[in-house]
PDB file of N, CA and C in Angstrom:
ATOM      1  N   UNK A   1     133.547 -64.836  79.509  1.00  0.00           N
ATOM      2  CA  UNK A   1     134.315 -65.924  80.089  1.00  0.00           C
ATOM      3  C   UNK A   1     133.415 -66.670  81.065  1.00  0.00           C
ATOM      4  N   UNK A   2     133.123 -68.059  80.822  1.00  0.00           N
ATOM      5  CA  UNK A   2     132.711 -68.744  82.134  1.00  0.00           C
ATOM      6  C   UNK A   2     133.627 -68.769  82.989  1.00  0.00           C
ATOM      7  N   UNK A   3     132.764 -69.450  83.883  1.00  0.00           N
ATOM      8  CA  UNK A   3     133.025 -69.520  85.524  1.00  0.00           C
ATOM      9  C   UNK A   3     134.214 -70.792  86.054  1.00  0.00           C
ATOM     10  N   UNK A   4     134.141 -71.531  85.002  1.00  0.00           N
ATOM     11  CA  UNK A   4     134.894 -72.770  85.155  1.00  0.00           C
ATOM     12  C   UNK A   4     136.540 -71.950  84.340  1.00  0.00           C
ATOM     13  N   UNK A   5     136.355 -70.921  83.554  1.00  0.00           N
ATOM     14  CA  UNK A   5     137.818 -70.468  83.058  1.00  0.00           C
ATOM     15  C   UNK A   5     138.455 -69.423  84.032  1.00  0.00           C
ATOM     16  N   UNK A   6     136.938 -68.825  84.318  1.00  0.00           N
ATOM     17  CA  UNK A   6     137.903 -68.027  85.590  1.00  0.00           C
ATOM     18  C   UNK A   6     138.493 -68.591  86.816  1.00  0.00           C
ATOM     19  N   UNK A   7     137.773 -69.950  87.446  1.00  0.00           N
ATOM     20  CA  UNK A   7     138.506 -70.352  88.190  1.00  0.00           C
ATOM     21  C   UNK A   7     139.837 -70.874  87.809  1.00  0.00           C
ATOM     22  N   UNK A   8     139.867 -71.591  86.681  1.00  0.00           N
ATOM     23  CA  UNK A   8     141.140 -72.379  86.208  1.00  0.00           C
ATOM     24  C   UNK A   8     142.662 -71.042  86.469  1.00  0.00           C
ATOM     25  N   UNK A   9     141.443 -70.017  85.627  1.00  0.00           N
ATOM     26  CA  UNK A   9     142.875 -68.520  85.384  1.00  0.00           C
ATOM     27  C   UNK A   9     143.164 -68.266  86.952  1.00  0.00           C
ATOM     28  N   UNK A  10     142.853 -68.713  87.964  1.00  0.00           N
ATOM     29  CA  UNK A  10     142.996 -68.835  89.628  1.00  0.00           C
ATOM     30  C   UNK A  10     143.491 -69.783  90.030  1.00  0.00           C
ATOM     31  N   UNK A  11     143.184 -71.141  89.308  1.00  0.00           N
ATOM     32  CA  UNK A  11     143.576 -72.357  90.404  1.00  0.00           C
ATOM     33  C   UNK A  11     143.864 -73.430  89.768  1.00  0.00           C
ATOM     34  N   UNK A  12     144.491 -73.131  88.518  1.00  0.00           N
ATOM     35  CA  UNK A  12     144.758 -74.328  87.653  1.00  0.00           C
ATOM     36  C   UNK A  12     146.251 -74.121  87.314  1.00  0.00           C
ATOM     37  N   UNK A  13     147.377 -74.668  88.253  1.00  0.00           N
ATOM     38  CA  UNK A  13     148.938 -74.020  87.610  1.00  0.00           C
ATOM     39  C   UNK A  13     149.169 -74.963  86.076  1.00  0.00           C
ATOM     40  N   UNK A  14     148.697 -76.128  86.773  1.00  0.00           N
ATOM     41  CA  UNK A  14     149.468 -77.005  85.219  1.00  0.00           C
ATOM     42  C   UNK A  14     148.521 -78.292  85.415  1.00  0.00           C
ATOM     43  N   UNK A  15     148.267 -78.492  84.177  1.00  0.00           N
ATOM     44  CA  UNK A  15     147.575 -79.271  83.562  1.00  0.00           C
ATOM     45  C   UNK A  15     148.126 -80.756  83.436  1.00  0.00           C
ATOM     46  N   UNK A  16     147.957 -81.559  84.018  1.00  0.00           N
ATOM     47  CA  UNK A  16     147.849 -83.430  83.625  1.00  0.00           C
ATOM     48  C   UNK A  16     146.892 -83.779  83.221  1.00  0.00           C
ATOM     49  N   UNK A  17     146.214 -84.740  82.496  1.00  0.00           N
ATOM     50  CA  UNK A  17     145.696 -85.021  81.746  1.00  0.00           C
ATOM     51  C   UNK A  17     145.908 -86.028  81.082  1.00  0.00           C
ATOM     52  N   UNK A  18     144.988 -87.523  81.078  1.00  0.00           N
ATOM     53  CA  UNK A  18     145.256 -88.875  80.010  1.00  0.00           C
ATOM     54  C   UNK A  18     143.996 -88.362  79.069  1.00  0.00           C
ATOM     55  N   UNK A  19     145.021 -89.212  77.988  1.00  0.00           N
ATOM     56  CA  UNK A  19     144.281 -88.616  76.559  1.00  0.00           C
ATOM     57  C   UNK A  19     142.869 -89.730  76.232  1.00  0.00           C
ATOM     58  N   UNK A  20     143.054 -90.410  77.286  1.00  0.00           N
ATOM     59  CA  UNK A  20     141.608 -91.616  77.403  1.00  0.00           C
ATOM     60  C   UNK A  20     141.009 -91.219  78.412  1.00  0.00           C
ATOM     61  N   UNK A  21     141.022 -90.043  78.915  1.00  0.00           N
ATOM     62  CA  UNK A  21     139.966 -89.727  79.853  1.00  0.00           C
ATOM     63  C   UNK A  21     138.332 -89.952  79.861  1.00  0.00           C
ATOM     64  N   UNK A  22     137.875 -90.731  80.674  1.00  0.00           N
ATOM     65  CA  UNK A  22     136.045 -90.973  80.018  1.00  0.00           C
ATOM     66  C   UNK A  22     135.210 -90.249  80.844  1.00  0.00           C
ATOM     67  N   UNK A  23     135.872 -89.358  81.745  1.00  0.00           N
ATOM     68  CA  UNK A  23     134.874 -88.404  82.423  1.00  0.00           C
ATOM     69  C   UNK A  23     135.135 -87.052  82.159  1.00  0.00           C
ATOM     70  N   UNK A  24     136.450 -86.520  81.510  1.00  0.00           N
ATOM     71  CA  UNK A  24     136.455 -85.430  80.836  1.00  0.00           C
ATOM     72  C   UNK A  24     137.151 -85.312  79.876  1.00  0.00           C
ATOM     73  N   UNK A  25     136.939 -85.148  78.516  1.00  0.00           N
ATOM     74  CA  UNK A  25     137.335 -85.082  77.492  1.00  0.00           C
ATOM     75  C   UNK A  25     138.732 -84.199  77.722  1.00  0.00           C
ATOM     76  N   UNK A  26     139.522 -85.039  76.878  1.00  0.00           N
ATOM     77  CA  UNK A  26     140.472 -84.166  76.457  1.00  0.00           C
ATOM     78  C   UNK A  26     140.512 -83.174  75.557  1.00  0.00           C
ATOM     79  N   UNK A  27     139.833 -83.122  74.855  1.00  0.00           N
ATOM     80  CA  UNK A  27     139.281 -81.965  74.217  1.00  0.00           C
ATOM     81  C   UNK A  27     138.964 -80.765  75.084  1.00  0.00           C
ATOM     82  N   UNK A  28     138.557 -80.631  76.116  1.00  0.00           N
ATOM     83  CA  UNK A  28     138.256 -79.741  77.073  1.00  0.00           C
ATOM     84  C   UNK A  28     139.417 -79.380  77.730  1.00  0.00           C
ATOM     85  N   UNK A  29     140.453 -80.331  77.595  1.00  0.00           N
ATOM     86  CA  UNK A  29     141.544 -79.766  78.558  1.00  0.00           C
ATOM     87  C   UNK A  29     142.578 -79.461  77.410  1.00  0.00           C
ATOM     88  N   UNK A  30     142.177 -79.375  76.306  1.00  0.00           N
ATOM     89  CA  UNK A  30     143.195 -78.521  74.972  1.00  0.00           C
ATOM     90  C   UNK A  30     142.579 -77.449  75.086  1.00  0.00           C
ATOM     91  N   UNK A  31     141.070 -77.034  75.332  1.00  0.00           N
ATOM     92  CA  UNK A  31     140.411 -75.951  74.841  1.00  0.00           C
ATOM     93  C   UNK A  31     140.828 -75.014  76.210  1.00  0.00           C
ATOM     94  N   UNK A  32     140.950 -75.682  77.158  1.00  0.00           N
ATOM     95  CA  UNK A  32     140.955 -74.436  78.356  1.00  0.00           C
ATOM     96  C   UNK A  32     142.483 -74.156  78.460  1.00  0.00           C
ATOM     97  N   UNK A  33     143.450 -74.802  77.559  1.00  0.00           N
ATOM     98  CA  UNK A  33     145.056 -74.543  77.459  1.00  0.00           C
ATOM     99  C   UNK A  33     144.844 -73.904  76.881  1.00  0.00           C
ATOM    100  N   UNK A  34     143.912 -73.865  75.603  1.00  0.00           N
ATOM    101  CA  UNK A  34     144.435 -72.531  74.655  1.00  0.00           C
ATOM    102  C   UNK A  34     143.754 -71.709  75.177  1.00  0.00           C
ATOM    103  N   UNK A  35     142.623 -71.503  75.576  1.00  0.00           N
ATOM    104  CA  UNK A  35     142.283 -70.157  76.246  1.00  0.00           C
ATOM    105  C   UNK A  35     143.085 -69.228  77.583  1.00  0.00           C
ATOM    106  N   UNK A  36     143.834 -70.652  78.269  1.00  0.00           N
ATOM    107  CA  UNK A  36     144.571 -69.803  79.359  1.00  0.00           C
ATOM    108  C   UNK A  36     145.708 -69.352  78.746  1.00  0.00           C
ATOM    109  N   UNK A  37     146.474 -69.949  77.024  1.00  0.00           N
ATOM    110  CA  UNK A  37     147.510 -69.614  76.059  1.00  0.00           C
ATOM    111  C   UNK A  37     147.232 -68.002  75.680  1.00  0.00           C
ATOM    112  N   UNK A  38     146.026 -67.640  75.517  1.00  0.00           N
ATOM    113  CA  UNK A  38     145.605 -66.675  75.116  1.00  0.00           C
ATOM    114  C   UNK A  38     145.389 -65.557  76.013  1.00  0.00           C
ATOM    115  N   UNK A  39     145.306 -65.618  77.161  1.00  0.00           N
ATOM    116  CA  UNK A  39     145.054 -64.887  78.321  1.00  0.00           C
ATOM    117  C   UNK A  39     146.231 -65.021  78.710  1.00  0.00           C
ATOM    118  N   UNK A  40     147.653 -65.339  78.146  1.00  0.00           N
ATOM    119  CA  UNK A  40     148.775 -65.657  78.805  1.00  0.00           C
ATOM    120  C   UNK A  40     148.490 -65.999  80.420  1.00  0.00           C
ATOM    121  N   UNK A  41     147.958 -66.938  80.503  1.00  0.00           N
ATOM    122  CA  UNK A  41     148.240 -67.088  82.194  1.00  0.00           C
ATOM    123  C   UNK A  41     149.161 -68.549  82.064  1.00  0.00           C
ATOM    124  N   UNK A  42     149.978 -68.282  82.952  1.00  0.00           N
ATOM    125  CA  UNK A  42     150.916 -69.455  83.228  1.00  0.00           C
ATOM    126  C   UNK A  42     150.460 -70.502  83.657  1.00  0.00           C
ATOM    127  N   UNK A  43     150.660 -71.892  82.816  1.00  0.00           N
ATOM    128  CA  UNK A  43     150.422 -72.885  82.925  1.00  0.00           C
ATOM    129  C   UNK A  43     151.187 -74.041  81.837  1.00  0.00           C
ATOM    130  N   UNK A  44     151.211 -75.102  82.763  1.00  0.00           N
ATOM    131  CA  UNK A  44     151.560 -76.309  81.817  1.00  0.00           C
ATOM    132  C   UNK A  44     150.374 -77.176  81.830  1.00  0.00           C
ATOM    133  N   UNK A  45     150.654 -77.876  80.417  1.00  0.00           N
ATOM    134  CA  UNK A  45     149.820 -78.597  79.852  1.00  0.00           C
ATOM    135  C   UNK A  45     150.408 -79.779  79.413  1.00  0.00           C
ATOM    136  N   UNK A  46     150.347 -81.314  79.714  1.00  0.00           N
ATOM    137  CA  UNK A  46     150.922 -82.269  79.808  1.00  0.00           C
ATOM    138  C   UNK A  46     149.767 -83.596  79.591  1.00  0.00           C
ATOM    139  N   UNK A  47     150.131 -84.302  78.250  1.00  0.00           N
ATOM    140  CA  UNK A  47     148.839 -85.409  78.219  1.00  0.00           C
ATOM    141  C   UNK A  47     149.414 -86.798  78.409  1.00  0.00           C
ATOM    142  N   UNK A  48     149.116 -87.611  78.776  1.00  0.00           N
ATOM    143  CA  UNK A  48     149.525 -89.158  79.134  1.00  0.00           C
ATOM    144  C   UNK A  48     148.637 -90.074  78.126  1.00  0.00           C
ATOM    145  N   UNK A  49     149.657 -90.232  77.254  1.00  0.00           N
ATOM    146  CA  UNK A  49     149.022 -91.556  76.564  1.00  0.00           C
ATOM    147  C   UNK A  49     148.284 -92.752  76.956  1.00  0.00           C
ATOM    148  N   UNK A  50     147.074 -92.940  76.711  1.00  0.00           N
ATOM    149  CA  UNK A  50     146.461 -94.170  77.429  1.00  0.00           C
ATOM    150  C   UNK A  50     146.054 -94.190  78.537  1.00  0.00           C
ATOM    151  N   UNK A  51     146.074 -92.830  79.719  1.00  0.00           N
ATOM    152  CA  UNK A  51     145.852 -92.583  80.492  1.00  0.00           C
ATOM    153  C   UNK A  51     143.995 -92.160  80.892  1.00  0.00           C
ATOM    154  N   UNK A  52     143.323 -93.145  81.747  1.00  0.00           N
ATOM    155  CA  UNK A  52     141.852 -92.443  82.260  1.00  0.00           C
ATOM    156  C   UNK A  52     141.984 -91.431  83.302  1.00  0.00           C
ATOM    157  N   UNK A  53     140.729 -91.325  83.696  1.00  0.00           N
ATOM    158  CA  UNK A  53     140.628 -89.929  84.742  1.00  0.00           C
ATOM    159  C   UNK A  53     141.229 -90.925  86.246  1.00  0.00           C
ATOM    160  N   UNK A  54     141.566 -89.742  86.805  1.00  0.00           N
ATOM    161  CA  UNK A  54     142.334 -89.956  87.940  1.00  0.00           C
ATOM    162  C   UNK A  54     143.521 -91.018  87.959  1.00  0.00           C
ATOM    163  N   UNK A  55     143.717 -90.607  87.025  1.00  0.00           N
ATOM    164  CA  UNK A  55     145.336 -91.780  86.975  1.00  0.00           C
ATOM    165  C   UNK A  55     146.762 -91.543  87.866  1.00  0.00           C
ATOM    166  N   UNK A  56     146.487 -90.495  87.981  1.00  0.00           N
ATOM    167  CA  UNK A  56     147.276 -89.881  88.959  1.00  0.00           C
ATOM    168  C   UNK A  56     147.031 -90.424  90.784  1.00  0.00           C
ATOM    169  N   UNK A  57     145.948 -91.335  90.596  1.00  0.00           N
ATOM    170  CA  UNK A  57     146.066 -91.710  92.169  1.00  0.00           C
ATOM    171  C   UNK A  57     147.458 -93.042  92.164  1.00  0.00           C
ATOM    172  N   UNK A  58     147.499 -93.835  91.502  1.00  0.00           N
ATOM    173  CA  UNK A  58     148.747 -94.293  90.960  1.00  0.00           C
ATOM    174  C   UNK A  58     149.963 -93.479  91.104  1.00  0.00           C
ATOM    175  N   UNK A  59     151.220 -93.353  92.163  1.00  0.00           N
ATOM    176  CA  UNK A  59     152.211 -92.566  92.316  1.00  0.00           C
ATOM    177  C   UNK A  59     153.151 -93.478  92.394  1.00  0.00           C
ATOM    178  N   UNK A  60     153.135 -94.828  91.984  1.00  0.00           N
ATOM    179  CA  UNK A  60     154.572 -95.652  92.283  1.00  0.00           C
ATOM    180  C   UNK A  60     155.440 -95.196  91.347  1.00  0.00           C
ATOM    181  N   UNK A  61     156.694 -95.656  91.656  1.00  0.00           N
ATOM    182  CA  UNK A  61     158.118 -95.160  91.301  1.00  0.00           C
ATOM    183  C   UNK A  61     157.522 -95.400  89.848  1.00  0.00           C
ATOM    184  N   UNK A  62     158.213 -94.580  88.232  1.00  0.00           N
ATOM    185  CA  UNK A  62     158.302 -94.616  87.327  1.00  0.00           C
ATOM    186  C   UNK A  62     156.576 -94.651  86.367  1.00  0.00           C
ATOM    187  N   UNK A  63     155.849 -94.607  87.407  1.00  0.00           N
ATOM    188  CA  UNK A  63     153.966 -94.341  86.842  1.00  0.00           C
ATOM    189  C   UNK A  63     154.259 -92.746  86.344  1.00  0.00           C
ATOM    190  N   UNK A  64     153.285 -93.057  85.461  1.00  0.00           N
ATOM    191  CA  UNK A  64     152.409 -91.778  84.926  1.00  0.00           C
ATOM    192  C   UNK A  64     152.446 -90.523  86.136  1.00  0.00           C
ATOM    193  N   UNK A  65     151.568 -91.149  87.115  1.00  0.00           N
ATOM    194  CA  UNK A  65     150.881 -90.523  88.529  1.00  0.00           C
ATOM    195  C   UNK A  65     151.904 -89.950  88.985  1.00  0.00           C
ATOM    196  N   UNK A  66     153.133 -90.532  89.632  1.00  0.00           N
ATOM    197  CA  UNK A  66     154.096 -90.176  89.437  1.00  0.00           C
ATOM    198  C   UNK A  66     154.800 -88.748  89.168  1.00  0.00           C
ATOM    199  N   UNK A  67     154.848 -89.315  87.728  1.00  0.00           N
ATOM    200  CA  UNK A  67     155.305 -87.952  86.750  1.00  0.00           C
ATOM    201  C   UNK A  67     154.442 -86.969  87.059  1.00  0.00           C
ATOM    202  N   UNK A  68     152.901 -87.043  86.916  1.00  0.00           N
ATOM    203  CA  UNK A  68     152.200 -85.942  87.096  1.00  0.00           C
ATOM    204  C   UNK A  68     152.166 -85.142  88.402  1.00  0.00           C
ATOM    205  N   UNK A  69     152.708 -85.890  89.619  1.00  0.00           N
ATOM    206  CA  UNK A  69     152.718 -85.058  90.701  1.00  0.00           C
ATOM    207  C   UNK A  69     154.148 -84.724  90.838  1.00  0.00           C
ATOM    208  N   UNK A  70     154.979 -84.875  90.092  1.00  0.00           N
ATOM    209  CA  UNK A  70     156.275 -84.345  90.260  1.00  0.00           C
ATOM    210  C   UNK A  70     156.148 -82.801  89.385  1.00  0.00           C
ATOM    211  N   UNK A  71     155.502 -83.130  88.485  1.00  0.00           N
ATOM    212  CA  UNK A  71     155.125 -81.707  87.721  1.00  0.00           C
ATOM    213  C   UNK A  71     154.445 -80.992  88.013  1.00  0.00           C
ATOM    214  N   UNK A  72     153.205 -81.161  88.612  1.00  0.00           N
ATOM    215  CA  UNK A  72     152.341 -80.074  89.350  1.00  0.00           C
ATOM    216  C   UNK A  72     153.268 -79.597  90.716  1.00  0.00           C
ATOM    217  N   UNK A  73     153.621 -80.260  91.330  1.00  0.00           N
ATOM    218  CA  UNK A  73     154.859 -79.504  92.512  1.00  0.00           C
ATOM    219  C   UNK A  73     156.258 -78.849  92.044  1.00  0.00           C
ATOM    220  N   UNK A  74     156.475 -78.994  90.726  1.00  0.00           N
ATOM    221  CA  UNK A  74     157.551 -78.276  89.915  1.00  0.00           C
ATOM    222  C   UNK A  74     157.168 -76.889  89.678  1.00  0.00           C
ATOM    223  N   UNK A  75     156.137 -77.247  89.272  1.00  0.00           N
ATOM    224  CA  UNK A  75     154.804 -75.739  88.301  1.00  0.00           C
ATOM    225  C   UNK A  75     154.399 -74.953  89.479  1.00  0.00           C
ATOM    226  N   UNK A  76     154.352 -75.760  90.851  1.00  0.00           N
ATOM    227  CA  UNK A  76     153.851 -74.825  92.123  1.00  0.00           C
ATOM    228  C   UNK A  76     154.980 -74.413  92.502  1.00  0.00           C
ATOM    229  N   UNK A  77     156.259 -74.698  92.654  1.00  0.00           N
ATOM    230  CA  UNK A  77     157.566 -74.194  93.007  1.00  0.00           C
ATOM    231  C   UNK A  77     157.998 -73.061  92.266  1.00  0.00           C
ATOM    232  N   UNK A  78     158.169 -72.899  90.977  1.00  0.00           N
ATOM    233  CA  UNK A  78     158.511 -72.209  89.780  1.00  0.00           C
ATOM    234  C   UNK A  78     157.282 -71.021  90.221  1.00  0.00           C
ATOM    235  N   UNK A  79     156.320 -70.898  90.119  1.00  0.00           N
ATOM    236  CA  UNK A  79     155.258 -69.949  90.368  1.00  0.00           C
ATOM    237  C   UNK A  79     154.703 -69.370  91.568  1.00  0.00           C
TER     238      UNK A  79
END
């Protein structure tokens, strides 16, 4: 296991993610879902259509950003 999965299996509750990301593939953030799928460690995994990296700094009413920080504080509540 790298070092980047063991931290995630530590510090990654749930996953956001735009599927137009140009600084990290989304591909990378399917591959480290299924590996944390496989290690059963709890997590959500959630992709935003049309979405680049850091889209989530965007939090106005009904954004993406939004949604994604309502879900990572759902996923930190629940866990």
């Amino acid at each position: 296991m790298g070092p980047l999965i063991a931290l995630a299996m530590v510090a990654l509750p749930g996953g956001v993610h735009g599927d137009a990301d140009s600084t990290v593939p989304v591909g990378k953030a399917r591959r480290l879902a299924a590996v944390l799928d496989e290690r059963r460690v709890p997590h959500e995994m959630h992709l935003y259509a049309g979405a680049d990296h850091v889209f989530d700094a965007n939090r106005s009413p009904g954004s993406a950003g939004q949604d994604a920080w309502a879900r990572t504080v759902a996923f930190l509540r629940a866990h």
